[in-house]
N, C-alpha and C. Protein backbone atom coordinates (compact mmCIF):
# COMPACT_ATOMS: atom_id res chain seq x y z
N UNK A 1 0.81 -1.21 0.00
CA UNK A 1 0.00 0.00 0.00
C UNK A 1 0.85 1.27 0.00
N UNK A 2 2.46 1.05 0.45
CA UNK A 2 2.76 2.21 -0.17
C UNK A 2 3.16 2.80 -0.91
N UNK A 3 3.18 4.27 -1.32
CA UNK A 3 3.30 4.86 -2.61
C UNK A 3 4.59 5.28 -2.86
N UNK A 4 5.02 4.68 -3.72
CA UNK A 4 6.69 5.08 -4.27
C UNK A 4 7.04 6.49 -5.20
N UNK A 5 7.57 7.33 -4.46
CA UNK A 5 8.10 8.39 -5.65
C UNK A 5 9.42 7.84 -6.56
N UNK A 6 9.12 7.23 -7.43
CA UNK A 6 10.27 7.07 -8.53
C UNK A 6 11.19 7.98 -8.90
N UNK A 7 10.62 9.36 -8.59
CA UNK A 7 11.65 10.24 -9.12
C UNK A 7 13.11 10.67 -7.63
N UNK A 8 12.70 10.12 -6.45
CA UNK A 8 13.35 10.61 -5.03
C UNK A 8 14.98 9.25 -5.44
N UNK A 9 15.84 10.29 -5.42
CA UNK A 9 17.13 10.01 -5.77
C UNK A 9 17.66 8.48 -5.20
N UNK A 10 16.77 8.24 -4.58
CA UNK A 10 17.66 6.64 -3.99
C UNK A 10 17.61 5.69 -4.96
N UNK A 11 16.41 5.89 -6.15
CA UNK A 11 16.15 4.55 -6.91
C UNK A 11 16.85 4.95 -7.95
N UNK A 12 17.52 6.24 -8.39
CA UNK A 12 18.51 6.02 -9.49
C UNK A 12 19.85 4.84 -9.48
N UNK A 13 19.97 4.11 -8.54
CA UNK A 13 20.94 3.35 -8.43
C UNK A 13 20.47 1.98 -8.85
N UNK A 14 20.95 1.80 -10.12
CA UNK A 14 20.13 0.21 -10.60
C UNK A 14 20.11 -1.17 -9.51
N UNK A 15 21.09 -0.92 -8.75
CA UNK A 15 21.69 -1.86 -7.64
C UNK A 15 20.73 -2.11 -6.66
N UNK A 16 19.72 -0.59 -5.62
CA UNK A 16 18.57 -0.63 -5.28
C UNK A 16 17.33 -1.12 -5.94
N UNK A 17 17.46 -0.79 -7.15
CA UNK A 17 15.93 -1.04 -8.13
C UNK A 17 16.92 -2.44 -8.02
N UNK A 18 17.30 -3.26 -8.67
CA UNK A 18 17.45 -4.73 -8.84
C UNK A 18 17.30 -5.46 -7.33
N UNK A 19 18.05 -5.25 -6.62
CA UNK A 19 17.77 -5.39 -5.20
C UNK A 19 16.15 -5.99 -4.95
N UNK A 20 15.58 -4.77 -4.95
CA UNK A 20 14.17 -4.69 -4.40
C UNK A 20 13.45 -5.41 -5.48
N UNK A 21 13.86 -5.80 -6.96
CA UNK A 21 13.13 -6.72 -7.02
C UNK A 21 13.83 -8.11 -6.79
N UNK A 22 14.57 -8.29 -6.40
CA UNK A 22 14.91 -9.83 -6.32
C UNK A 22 14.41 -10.11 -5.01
N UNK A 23 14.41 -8.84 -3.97
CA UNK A 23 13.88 -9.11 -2.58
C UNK A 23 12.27 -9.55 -2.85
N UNK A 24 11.94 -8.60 -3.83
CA UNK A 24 10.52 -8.89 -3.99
C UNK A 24 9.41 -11.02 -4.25
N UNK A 25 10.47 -10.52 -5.02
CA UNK A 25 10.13 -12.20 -5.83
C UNK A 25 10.61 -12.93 -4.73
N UNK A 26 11.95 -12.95 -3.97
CA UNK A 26 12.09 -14.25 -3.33
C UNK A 26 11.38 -14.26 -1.87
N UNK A 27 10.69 -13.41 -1.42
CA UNK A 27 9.38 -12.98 -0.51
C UNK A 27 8.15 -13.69 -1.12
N UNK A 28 7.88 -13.78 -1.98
CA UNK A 28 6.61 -14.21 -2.27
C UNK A 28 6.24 -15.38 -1.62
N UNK A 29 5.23 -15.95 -1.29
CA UNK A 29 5.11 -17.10 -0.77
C UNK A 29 5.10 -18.47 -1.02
N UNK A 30 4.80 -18.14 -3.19
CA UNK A 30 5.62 -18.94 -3.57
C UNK A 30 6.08 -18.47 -5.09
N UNK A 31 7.42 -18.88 -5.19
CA UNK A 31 8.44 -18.28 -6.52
C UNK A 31 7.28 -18.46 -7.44
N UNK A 32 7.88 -17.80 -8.27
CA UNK A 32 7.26 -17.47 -9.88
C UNK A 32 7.03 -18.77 -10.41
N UNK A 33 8.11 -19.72 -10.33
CA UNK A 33 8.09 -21.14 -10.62
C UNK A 33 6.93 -21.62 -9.47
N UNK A 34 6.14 -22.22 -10.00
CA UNK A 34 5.29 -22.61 -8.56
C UNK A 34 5.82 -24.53 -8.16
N UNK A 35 6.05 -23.97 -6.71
CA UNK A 35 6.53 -24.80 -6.43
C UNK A 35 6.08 -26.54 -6.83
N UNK A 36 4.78 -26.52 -7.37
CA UNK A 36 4.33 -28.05 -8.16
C UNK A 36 4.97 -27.74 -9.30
N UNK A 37 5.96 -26.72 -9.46
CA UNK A 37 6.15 -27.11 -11.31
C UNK A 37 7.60 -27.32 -11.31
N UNK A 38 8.43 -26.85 -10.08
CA UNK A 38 9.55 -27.38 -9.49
C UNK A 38 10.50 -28.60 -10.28
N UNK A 39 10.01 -29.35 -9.81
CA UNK A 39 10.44 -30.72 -10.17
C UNK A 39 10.45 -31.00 -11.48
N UNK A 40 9.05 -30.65 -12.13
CA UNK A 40 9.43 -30.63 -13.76
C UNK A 40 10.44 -29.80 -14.39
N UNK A 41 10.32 -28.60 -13.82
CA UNK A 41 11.54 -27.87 -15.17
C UNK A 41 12.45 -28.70 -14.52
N UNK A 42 13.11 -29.12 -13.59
CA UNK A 42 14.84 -29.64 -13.42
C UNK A 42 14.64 -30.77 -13.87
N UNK A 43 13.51 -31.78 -14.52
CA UNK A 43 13.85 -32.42 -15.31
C UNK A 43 13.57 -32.12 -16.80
N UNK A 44 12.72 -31.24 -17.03
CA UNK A 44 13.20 -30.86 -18.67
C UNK A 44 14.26 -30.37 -18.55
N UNK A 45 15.20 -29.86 -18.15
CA UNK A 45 16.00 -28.54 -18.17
C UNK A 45 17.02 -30.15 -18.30
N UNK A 46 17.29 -31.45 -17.98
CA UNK A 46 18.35 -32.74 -17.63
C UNK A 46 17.86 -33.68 -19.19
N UNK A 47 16.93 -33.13 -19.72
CA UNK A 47 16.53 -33.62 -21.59
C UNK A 47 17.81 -33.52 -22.07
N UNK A 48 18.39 -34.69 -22.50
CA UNK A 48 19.46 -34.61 -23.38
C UNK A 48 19.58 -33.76 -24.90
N UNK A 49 18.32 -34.47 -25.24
CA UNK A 49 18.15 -33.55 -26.62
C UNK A 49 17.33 -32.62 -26.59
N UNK A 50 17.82 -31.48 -27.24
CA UNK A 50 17.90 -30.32 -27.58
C UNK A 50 16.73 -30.01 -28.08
N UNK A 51 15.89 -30.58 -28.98
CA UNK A 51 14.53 -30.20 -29.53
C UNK A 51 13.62 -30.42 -28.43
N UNK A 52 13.48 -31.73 -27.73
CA UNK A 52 12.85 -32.11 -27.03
C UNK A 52 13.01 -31.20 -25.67
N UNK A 53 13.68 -30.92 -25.20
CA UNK A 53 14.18 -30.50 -24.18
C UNK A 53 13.32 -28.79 -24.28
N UNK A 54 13.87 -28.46 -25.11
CA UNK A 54 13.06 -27.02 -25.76
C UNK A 54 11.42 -27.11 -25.66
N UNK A 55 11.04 -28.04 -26.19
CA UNK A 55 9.67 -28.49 -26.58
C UNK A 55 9.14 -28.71 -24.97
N UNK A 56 9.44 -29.14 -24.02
CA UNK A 56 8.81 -29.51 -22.65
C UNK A 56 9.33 -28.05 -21.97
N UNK A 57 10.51 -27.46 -22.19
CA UNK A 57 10.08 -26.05 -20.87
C UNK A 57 9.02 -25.42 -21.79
N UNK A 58 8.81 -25.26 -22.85
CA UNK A 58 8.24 -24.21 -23.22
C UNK A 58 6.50 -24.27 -22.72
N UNK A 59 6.48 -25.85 -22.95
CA UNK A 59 4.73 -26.84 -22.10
C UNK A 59 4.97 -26.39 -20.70
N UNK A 60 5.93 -26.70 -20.40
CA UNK A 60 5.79 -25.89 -18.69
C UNK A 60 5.82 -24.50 -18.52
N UNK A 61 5.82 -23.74 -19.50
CA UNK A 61 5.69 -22.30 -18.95
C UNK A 61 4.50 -22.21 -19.11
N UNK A 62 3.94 -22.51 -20.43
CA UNK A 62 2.10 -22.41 -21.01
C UNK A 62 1.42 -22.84 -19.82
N UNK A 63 1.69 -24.09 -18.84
CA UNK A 63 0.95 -24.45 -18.23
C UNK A 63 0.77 -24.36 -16.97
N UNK A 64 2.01 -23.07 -17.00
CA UNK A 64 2.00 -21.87 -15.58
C UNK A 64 0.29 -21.70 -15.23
N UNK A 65 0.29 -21.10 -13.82
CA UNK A 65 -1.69 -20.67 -13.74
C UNK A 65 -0.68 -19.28 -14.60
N UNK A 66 -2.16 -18.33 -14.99
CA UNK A 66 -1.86 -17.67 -15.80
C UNK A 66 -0.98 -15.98 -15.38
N UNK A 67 -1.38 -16.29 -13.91
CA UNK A 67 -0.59 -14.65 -13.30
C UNK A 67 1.30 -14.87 -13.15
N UNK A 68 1.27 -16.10 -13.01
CA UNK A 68 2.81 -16.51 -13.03
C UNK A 68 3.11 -16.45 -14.42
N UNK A 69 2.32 -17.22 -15.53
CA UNK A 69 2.88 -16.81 -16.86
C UNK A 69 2.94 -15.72 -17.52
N UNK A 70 2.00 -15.15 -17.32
CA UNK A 70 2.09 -13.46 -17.62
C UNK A 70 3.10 -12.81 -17.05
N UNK A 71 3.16 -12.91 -15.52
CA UNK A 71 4.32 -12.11 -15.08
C UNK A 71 5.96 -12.81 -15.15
N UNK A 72 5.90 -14.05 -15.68
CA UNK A 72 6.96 -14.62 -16.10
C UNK A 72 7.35 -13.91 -17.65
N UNK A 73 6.52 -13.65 -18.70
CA UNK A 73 6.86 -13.77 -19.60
C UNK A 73 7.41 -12.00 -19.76
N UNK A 74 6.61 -11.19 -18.96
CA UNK A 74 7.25 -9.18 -18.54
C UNK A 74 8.87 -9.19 -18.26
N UNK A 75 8.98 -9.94 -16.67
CA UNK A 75 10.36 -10.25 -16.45
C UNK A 75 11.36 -10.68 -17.54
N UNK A 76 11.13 -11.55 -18.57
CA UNK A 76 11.94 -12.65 -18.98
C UNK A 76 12.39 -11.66 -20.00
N UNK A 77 10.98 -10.68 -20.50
CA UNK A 77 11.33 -9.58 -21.62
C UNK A 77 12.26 -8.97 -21.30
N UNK A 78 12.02 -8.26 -20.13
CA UNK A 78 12.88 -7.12 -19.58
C UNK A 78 14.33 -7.69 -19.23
N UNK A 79 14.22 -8.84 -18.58
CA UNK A 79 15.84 -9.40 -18.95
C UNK A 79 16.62 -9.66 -19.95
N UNK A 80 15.66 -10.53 -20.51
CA UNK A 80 16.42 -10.11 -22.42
C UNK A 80 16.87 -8.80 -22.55
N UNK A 81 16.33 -7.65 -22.54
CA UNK A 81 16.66 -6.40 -22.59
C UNK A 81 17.58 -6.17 -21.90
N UNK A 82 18.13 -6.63 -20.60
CA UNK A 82 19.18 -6.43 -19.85
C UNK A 82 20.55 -7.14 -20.64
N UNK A 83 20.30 -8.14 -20.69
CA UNK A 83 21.23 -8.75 -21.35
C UNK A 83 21.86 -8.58 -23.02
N UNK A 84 21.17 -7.35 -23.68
CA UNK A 84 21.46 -7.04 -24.87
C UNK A 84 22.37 -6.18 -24.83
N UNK A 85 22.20 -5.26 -23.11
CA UNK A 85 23.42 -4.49 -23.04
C UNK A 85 24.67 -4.87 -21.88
N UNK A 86 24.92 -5.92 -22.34
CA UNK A 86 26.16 -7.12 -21.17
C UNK A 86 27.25 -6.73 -22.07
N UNK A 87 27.80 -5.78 -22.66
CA UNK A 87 29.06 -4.88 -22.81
C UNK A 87 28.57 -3.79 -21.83
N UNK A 88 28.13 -3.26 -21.62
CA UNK A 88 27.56 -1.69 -20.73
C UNK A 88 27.77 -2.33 -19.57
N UNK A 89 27.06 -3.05 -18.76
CA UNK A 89 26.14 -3.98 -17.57
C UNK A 89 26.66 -5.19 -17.28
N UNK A 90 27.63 -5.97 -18.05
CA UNK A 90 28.61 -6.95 -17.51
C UNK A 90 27.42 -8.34 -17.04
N UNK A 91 25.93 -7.73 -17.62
CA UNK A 91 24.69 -8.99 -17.09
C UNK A 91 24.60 -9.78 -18.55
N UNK A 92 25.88 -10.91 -19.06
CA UNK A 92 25.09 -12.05 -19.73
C UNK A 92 24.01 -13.01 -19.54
N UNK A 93 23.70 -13.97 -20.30
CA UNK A 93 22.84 -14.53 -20.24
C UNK A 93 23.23 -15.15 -18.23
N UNK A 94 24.69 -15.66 -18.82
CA UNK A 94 25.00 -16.62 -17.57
C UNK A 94 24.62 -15.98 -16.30
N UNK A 95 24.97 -14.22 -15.87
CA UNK A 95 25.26 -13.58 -15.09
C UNK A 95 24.20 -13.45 -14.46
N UNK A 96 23.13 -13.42 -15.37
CA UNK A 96 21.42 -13.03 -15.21
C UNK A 96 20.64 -14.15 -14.55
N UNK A 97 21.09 -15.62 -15.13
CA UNK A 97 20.61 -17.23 -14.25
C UNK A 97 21.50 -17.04 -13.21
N UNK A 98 22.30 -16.90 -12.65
CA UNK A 98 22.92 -17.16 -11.33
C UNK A 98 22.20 -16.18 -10.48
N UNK A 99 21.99 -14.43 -11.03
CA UNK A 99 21.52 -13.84 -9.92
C UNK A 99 20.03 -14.09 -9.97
N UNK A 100 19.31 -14.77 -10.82
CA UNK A 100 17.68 -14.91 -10.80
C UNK A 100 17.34 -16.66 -10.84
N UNK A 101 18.22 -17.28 -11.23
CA UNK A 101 17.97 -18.63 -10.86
C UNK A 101 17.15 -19.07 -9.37
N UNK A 102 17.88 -19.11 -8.71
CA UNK A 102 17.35 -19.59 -7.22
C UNK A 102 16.48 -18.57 -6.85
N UNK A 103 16.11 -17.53 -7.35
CA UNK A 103 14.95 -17.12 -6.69
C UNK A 103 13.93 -17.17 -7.48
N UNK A 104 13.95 -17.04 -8.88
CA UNK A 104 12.58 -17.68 -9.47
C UNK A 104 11.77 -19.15 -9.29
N UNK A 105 12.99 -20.21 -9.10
CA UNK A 105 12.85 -21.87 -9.13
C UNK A 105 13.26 -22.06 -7.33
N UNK A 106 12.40 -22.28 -6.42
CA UNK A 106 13.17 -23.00 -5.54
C UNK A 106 12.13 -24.19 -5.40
N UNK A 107 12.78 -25.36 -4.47
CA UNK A 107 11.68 -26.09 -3.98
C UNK A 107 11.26 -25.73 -2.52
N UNK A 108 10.26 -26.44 -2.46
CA UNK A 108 8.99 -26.24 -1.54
C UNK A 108 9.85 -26.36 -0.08
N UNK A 109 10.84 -27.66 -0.25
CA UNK A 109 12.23 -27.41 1.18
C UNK A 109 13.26 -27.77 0.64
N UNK A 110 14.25 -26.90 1.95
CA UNK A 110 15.53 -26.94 1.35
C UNK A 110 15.93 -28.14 1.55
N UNK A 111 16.74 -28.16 0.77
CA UNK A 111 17.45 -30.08 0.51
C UNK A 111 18.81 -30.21 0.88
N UNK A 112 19.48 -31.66 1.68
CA UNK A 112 20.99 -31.21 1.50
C UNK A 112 21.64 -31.31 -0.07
N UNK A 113 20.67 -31.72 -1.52
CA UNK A 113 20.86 -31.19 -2.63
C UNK A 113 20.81 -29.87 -2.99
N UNK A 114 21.18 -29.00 -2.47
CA UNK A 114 20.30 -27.90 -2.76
C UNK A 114 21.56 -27.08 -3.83
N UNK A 115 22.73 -27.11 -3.42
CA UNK A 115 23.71 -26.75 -4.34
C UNK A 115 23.66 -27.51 -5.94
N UNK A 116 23.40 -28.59 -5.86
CA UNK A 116 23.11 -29.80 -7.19
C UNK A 116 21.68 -28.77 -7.64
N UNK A 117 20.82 -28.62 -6.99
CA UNK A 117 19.90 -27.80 -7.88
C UNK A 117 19.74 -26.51 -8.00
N UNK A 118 21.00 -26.01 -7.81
CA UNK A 118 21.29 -24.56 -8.09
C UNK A 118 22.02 -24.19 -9.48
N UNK A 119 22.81 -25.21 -9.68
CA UNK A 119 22.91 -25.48 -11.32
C UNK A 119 21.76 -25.67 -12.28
N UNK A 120 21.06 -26.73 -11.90
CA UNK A 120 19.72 -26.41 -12.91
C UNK A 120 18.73 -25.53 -12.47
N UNK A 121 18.81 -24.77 -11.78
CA UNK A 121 17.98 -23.64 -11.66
C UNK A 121 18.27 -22.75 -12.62
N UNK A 122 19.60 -22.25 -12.46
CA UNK A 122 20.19 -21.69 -13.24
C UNK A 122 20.18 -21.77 -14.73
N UNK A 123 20.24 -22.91 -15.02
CA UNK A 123 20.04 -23.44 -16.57
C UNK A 123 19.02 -22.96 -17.18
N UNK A 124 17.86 -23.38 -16.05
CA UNK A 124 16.60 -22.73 -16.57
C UNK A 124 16.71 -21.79 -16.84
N UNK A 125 16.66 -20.79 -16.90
CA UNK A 125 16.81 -19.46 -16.46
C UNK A 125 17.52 -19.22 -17.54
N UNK A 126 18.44 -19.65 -18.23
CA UNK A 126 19.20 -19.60 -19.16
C UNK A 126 18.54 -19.88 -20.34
N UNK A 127 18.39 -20.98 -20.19
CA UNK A 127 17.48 -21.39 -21.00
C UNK A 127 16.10 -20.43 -21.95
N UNK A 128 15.47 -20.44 -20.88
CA UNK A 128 14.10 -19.32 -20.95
C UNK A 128 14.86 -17.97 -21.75
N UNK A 129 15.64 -17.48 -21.13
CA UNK A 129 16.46 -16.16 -21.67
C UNK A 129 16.86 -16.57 -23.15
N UNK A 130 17.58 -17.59 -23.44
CA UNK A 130 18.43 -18.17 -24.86
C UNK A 130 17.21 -18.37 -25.50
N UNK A 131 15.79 -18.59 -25.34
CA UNK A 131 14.70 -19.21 -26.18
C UNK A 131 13.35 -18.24 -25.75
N UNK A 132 13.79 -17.35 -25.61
CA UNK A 132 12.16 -16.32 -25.09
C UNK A 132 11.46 -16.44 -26.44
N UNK A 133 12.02 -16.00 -27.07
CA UNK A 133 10.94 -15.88 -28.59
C UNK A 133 9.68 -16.94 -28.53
N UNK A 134 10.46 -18.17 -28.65
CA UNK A 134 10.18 -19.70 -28.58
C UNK A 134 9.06 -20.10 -27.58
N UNK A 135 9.40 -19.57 -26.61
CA UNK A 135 8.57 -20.31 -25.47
C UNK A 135 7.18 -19.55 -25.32
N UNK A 136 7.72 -17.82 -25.45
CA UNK A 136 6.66 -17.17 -25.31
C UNK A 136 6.06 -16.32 -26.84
């Protein structure tokens, strides 16, 4: 409920604005990935082949409920957009899954796997970014 002045000098620092949304998302009660869909992307994301593999995240994003896919597919834009300027911003594809991986995808509890699925979190994430056109 409260009201943000965008223009009051603290949020010119991309570091705050990125911040507050990663705080945002990993607050939610549950990630963008909903936690029943968990388990599937880290095994599409472990599809050996490449068509196939493509072909099942893209069924798991469609079959997001629809406020996660919608607001999955704003983010994913706007990161693409981040990542077009990774000469400026130093945010590649890779740079962008490590800092948004684990907070878009977690599971429901933490695991003593939890480092093993911080790599394919990440992938995802990569993934989605390398194939936005595609999926969405």
């Amino acid at each position: 409920d409260e009201q943000l002045d965008l223009d009051d000098g603290r949020w010119e620092d991309i570091h705050v604005v990125t911040g507050a949304l990663k705080l945002f998302l990993r607050e939610l009660p549950e990630p963008l990935v909903p936690f029943s869909h968990f388990d599937k992307f880290i095994a599409a994301i472990k599809i050996q082949d490449p068509s196939l593999r493509g072909r099942c995240i893209r069924d798991l994003a469609l079959s997001l409920p629809p406020a996660h896919h919608d607001t999955m597919k704003v983010l994913f834009r706007h990161l693409c957009r981040v990542v077009e300027h990774k000469e400026e911003n130093r945010m590649s594809v890779q740079s962008v899954a490590i800092v948004f991986g684990p907070t878009l995808l977690r599971p429901a509890s933490e695991e003593a796997s939890m480092a093993m699925h911080m790599v394919f979190q990440n992938q995802v994430v990569e993934h989605i970014l390398n194939h936005y056109g595609y999926i969405f």
